[in-house]
Every structure is written in C-alpha cells, then in structure tokens.
C-alpha atoms as a PDB file:
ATOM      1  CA  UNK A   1      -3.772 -12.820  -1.058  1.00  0.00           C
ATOM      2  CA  UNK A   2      -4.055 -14.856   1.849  1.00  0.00           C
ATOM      3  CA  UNK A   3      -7.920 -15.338   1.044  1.00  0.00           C
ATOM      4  CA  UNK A   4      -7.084 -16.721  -2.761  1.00  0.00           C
ATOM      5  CA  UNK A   5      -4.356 -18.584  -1.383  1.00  0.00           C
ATOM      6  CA  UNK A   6      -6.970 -20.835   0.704  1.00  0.00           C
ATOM      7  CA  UNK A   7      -9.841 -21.039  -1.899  1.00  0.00           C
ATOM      8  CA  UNK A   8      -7.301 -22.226  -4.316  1.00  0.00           C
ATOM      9  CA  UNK A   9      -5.828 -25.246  -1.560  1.00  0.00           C
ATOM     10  CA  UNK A  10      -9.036 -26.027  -0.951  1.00  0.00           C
ATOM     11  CA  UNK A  11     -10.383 -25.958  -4.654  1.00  0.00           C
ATOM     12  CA  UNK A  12      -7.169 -28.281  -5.247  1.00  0.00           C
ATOM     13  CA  UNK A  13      -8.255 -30.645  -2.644  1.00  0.00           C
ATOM     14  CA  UNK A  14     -11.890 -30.790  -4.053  1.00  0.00           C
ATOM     15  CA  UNK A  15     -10.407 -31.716  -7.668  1.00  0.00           C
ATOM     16  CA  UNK A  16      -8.524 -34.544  -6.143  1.00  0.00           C
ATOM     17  CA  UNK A  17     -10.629 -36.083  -4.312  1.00  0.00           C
ATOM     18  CA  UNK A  18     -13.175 -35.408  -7.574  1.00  0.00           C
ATOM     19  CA  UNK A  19     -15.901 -34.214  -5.313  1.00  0.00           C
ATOM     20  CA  UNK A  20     -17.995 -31.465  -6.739  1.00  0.00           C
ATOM     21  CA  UNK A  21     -18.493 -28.693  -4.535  1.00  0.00           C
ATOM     22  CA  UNK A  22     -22.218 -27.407  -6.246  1.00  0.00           C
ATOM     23  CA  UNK A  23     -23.372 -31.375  -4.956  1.00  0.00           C
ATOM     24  CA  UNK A  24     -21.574 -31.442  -2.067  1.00  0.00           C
ATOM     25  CA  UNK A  25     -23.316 -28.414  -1.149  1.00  0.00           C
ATOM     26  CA  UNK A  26     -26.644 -30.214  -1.266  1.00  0.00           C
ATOM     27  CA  UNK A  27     -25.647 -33.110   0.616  1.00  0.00           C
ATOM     28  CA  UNK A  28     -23.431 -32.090   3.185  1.00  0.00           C
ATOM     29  CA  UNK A  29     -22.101 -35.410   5.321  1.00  0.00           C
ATOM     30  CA  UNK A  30     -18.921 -35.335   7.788  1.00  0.00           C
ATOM     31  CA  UNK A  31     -16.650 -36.994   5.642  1.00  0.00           C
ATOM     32  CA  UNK A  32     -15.740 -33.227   4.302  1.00  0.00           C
ATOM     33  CA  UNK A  33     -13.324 -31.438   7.118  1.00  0.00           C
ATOM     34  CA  UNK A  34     -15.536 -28.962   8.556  1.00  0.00           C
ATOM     35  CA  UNK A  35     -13.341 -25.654   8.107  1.00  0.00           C
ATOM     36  CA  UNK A  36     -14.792 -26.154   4.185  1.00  0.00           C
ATOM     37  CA  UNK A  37     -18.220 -25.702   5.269  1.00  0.00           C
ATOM     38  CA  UNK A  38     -17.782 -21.954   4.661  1.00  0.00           C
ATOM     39  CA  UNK A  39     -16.892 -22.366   1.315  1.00  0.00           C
ATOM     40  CA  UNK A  40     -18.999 -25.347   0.150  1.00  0.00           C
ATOM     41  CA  UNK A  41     -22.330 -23.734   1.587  1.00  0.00           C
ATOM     42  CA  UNK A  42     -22.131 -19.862   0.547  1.00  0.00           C
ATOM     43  CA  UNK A  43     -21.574 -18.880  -2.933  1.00  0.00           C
ATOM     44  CA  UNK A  44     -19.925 -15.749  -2.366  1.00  0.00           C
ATOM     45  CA  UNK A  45     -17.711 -15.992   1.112  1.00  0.00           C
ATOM     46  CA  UNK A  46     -15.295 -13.009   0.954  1.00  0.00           C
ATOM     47  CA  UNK A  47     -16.364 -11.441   4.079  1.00  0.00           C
ATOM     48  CA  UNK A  48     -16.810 -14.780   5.834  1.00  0.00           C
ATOM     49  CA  UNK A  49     -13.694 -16.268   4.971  1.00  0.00           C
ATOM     50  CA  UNK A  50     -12.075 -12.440   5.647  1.00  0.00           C
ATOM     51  CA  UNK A  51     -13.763 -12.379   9.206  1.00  0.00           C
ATOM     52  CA  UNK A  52     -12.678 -15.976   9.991  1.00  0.00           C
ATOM     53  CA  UNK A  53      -8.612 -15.173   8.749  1.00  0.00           C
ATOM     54  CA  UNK A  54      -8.284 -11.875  10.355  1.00  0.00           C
ATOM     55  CA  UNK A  55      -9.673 -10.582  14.154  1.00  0.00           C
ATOM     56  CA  UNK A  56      -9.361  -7.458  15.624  1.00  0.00           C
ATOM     57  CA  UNK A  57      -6.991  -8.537  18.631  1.00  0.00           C
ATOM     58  CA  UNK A  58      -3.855  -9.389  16.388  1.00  0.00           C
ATOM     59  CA  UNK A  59      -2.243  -6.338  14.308  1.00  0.00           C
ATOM     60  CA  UNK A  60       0.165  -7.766  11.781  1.00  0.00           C
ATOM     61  CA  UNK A  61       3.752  -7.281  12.064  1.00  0.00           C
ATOM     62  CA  UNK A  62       4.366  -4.331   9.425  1.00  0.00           C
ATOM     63  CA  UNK A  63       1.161  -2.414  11.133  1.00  0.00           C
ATOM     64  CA  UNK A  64       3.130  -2.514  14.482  1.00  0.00           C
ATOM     65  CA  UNK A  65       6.487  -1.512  12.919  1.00  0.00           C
ATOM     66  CA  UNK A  66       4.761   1.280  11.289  1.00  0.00           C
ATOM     67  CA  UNK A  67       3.365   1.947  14.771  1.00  0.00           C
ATOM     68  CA  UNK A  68       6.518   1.486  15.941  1.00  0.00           C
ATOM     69  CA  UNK A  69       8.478   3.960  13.169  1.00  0.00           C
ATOM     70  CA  UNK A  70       5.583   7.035  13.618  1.00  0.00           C
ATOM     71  CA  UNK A  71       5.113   6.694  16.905  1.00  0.00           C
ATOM     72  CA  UNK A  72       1.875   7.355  16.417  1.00  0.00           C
ATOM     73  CA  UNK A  73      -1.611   4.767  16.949  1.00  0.00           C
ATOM     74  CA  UNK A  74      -3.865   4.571  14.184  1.00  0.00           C
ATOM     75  CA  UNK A  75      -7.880   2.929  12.543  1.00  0.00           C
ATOM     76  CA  UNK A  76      -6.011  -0.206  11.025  1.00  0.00           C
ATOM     77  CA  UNK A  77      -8.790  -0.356   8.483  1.00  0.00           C
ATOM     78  CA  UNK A  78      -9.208   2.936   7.316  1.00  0.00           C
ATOM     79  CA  UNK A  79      -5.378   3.159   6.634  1.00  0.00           C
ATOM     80  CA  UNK A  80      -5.850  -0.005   4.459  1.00  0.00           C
ATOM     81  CA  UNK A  81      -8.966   1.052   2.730  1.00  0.00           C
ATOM     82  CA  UNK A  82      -8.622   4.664   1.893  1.00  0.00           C
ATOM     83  CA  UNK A  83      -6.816   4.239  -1.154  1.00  0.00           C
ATOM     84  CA  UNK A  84      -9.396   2.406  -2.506  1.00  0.00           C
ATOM     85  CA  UNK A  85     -11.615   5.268  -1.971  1.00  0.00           C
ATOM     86  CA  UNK A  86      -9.709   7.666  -3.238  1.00  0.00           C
ATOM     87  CA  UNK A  87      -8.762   6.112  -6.758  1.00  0.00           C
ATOM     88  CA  UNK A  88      -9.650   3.638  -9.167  1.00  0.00           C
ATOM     89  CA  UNK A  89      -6.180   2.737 -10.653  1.00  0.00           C
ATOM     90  CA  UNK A  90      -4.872  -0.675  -9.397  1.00  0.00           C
ATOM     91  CA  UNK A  91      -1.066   0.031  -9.487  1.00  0.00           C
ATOM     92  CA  UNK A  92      -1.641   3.290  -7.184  1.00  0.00           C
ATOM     93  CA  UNK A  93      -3.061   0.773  -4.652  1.00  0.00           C
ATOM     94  CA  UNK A  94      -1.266  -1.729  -5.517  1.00  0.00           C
ATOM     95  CA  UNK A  95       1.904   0.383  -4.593  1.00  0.00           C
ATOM     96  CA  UNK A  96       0.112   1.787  -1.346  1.00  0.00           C
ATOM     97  CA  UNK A  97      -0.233  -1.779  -0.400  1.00  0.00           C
ATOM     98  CA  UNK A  98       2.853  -3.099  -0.672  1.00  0.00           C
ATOM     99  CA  UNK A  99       4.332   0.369   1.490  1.00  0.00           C
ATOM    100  CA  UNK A 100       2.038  -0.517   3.980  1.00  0.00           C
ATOM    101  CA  UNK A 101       3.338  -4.464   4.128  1.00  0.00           C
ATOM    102  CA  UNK A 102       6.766  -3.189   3.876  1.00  0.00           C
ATOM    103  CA  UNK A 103       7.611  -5.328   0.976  1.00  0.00           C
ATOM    104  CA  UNK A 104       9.097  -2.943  -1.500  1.00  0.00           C
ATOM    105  CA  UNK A 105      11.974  -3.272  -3.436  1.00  0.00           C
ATOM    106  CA  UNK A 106      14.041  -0.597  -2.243  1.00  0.00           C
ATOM    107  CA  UNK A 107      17.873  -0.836  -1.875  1.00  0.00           C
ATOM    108  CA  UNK A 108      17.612  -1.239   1.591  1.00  0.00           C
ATOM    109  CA  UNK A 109      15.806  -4.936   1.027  1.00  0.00           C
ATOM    110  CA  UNK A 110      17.322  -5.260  -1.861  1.00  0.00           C
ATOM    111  CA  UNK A 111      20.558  -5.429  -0.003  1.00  0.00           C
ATOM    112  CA  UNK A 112      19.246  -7.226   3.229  1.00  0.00           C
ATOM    113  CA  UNK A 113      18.775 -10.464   0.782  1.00  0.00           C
ATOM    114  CA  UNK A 114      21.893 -10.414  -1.161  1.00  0.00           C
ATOM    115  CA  UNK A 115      20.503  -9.023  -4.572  1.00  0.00           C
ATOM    116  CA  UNK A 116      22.464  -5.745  -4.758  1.00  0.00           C
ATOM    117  CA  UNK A 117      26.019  -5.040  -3.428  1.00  0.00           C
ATOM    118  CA  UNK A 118      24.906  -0.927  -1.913  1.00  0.00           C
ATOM    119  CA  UNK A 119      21.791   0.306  -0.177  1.00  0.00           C
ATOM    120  CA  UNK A 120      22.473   3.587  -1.081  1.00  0.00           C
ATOM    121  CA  UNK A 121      19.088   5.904  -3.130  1.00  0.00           C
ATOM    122  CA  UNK A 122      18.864   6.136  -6.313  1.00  0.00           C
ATOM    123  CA  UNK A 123      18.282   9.621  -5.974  1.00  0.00           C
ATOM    124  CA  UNK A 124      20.542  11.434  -3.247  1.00  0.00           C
ATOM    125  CA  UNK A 125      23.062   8.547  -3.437  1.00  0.00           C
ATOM    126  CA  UNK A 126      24.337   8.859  -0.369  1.00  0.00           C
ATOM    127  CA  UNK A 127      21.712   7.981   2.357  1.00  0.00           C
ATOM    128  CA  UNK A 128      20.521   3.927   2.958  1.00  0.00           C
ATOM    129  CA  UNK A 129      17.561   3.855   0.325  1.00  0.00           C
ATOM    130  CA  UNK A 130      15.007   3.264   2.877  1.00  0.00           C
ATOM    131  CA  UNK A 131      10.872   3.503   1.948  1.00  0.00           C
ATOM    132  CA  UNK A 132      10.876   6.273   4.422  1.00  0.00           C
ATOM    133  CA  UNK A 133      13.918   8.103   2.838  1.00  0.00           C
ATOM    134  CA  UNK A 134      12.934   7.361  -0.981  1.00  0.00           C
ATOM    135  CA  UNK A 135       9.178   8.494  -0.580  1.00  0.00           C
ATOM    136  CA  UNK A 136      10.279  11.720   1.696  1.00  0.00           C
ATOM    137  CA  UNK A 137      13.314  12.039   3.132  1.00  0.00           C
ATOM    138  CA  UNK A 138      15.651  12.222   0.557  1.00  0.00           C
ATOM    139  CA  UNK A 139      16.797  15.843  -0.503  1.00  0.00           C
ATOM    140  CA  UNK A 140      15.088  15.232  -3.434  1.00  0.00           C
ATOM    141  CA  UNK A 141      11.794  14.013  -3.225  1.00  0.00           C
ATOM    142  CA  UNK A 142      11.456  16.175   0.105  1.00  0.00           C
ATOM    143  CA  UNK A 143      12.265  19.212  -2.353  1.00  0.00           C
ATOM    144  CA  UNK A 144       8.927  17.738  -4.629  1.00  0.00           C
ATOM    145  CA  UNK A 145       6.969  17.820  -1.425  1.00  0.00           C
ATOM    146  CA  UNK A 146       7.950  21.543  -0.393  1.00  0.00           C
ATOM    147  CA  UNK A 147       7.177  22.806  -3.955  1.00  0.00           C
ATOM    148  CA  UNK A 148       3.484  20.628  -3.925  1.00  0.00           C
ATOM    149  CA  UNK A 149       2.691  21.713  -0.839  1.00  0.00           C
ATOM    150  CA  UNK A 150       3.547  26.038  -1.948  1.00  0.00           C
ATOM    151  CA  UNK A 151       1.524  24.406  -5.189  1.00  0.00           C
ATOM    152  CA  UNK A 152      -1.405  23.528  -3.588  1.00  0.00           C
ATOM    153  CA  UNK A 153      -1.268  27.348  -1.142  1.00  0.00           C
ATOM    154  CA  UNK A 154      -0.459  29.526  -4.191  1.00  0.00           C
ATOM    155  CA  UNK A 155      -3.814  27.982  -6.336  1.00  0.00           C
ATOM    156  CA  UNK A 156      -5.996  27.043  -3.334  1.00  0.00           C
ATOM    157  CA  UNK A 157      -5.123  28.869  -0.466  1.00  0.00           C
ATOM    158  CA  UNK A 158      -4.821  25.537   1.693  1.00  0.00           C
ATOM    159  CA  UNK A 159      -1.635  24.984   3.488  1.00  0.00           C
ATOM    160  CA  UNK A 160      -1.122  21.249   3.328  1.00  0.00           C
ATOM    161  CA  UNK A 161       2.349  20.133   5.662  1.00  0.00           C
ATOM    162  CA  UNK A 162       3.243  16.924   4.101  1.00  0.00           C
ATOM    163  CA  UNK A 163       5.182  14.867   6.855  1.00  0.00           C
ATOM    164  CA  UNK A 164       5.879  10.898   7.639  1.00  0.00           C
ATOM    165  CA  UNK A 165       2.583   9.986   8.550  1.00  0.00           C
ATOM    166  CA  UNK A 166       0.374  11.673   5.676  1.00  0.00           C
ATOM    167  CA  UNK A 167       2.603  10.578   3.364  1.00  0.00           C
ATOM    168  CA  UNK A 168       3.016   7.002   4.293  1.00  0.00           C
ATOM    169  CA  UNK A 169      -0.291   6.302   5.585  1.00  0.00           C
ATOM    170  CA  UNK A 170      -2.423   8.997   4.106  1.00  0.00           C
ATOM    171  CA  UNK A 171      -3.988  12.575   5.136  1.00  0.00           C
ATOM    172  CA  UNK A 172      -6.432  10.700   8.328  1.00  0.00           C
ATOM    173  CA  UNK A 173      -9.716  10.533   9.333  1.00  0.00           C
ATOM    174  CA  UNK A 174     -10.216  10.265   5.441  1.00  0.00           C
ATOM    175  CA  UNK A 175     -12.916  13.041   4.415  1.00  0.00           C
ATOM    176  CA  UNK A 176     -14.425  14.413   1.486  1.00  0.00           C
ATOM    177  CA  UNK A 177     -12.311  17.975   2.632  1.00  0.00           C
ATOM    178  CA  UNK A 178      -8.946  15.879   2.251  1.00  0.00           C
ATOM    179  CA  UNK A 179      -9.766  12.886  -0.473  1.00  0.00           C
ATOM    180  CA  UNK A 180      -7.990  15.751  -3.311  1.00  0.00           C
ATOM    181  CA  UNK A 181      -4.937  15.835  -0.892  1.00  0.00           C
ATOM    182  CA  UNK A 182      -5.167  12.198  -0.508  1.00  0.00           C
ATOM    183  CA  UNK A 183      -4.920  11.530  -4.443  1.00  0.00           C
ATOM    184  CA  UNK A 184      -1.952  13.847  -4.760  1.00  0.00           C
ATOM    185  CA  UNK A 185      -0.175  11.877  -1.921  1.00  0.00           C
ATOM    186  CA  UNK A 186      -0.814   8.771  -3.682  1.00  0.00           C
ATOM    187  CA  UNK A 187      -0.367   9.868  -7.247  1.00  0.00           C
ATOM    188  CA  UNK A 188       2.746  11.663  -6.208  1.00  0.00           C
ATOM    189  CA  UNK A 189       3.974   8.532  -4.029  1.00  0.00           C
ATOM    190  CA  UNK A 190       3.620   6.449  -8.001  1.00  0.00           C
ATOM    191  CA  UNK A 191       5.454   9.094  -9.390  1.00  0.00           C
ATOM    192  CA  UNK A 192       8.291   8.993  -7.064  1.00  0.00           C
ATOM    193  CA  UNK A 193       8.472   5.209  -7.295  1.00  0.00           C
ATOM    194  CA  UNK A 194       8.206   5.065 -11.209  1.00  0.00           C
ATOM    195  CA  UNK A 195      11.090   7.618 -11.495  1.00  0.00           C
ATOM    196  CA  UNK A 196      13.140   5.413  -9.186  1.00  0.00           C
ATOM    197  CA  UNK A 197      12.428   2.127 -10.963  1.00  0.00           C
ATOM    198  CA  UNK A 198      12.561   3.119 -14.468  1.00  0.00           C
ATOM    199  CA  UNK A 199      15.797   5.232 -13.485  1.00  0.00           C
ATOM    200  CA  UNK A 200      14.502   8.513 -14.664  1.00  0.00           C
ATOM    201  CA  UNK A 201      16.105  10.425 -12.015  1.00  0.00           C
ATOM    202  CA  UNK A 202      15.986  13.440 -13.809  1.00  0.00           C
ATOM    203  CA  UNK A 203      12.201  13.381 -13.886  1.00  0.00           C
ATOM    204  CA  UNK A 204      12.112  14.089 -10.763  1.00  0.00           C
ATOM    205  CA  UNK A 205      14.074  17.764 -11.056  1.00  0.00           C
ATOM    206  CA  UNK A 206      11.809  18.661 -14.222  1.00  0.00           C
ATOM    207  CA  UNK A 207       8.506  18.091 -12.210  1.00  0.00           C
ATOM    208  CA  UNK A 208       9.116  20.420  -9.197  1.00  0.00           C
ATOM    209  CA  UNK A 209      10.826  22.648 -11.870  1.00  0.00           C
ATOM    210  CA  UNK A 210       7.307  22.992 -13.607  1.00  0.00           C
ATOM    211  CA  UNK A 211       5.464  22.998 -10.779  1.00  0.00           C
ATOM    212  CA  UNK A 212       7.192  26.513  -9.587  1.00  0.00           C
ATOM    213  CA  UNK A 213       6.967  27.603 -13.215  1.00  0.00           C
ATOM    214  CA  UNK A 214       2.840  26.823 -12.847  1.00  0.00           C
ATOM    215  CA  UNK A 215       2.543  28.946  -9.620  1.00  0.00           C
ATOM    216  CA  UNK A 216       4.421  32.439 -10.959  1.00  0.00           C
END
C-alpha cells in the first residue's frame, strides 16, 4: 500500500507538470527531484522502491505489539510472507494481513472509534471482542480448535496444539511438513471471521458438530 501510494503521488506530479516519464528517462537533467530517479530510470522498481521504504532496523508498530502480546521474538518476513506461500486466494491473505497490522474490525476497534455502543463478541457475548479472543479465545471458536486439532490426530496421527502464536502468526519456521497445518490455520481463521461478519453464529456450532461426526 505504501509502495502504490508513492508511485501514484509521483505519477500525479509527472501529469502536472506534463513531463513524460518514458522521455524523461532518456534525458535525465536535475530539474527532476532526485528521489524520482528510481522510478523514472527502472521499469519495474518494486524491490527498489520496497528496499528504499522499509530497512531492517525499524519493526513497525503492530510487529512490536504482537511482540509485545506473545512474548515471543520472531523472522519479521517469513511471518508476512508465508501466507502467500501457502495459498493462492487473496481474501485469505488479505485477512492474514490485516491481523497482522491490527486493523480489523472487531468490536473492540469498533468501539475504540465511536462506531458501536458494546465491545462485547459476537459469539460468547460476554468477553471484549478482541482479535485474540474472536480468532481463539472465545469458548467458541477455542471449542473449533480442540475438535480440528482431535480432527487432524484421529485421520493423521499428528497431534497439532493450536495456541496464540500458530494461530495468529502461523505454524513457524514455515516447512513443507507444516504448509497443510498452515492452510487449515488460515482457512479456518476466514471461516471464523466470515461467520462473525455475516452473523452466522450458528455456523460455527454446525462445523465442529460435523467435524466430530467425520472422526467416529
């Protein structure tokens, strides 16, 4: 986001001042600000405008509450990348990415800036519908974890413990022995959201329901 957001302020700028960037290219002169030399002189820039916008010494701010939360340290990048190699389907990383920046609209936000009265979880509805609490520690998504988890023993004979850090950040180091536990983290973590969004609360009691029907 923060990469688009530049090539479009500069691709603004270039419009305005009618200068056309394929010329400019060929005859660079120091009237242009230098900071759009990157993008004037290399066709495709993503990792050189990525490398130039983010360095290694500063963590953002929801990294280091997340840090902060597990109590835990973690590879910054392979958090951020592994649903993209685990799954193809946009709005499963879409929805990864937006619990890793912390900007999800839970009741808990929701409430912090004045657009619902309550915090309290759609599901339980009694405990402050946190991203923690609605993607694990509720009663009744942690029930869906317990029953995915006996699942996942009773078919494969691997015991999988789903806790706060798998399930927020992913099953880490990310390996070709965990990348099926991975996609039913994420896929599950989609599921969860959808039933709270669309208010299909009861969704949620008919999938661990099947799920112990599936392992008898």
């Amino acid at each position: 986001m923060q990469y688009n957001s530049v090539v479009t302020s500069i691709s603004k700028y270039l419009r305005a001042m009618s200068i056309d960037r394929f010329l400019e290219k060929r005859n660079f002169d120091t009237c242009m600000p230098f900071y759009y030399e990157t993008l004037l002189c290399n066709e495709k820039c993503t990792k050189i405008l990525h490398s130039v916008l983010n360095t290694n010494i500063i963590k953002p701010t929801t990294v280091l509450k997340w840090i902060s939360k597990l109590n835990c340290n973690f590879d910054i990048q392979e958090v951020f990348k592994i649903c993209f190699k685990v799954t193809d389907d946009t709005s499963v990383q879409w929805l990864q990415f937006r619990i890793l920046h912390r900007f999800l609209p839970v009741s808990y936000y929701l409430k912090k800036i004045n657009i619902k009265a309550d915090d309290c979880c759609a599901f339980c509805k009694k405990e402050s519908e946190t991203i923690e609490h609605v993607f694990l520690f509720c009663k009744d998504v942690l029930l869906l974890w317990n029953t995915l988890s006996q699942h996942i023993f009773r078919t494969t004979d691997i015991r999988v413990c789903f806790d706060i850090n798998n399930v927020m950040l992913g099953d880490l180091p990310l390996s070709k022995h965990n990348k099926v536990v991975n996609l039913f983290i994420l896929w599950t973590k989609q599921f969860i959201f959808l039933c709270s969004m669309q208010k299909k609360y009861q969704y949620l009691q008919l999938s661990y329901a099947i799920l112990e029907l599936d392992t008898r």
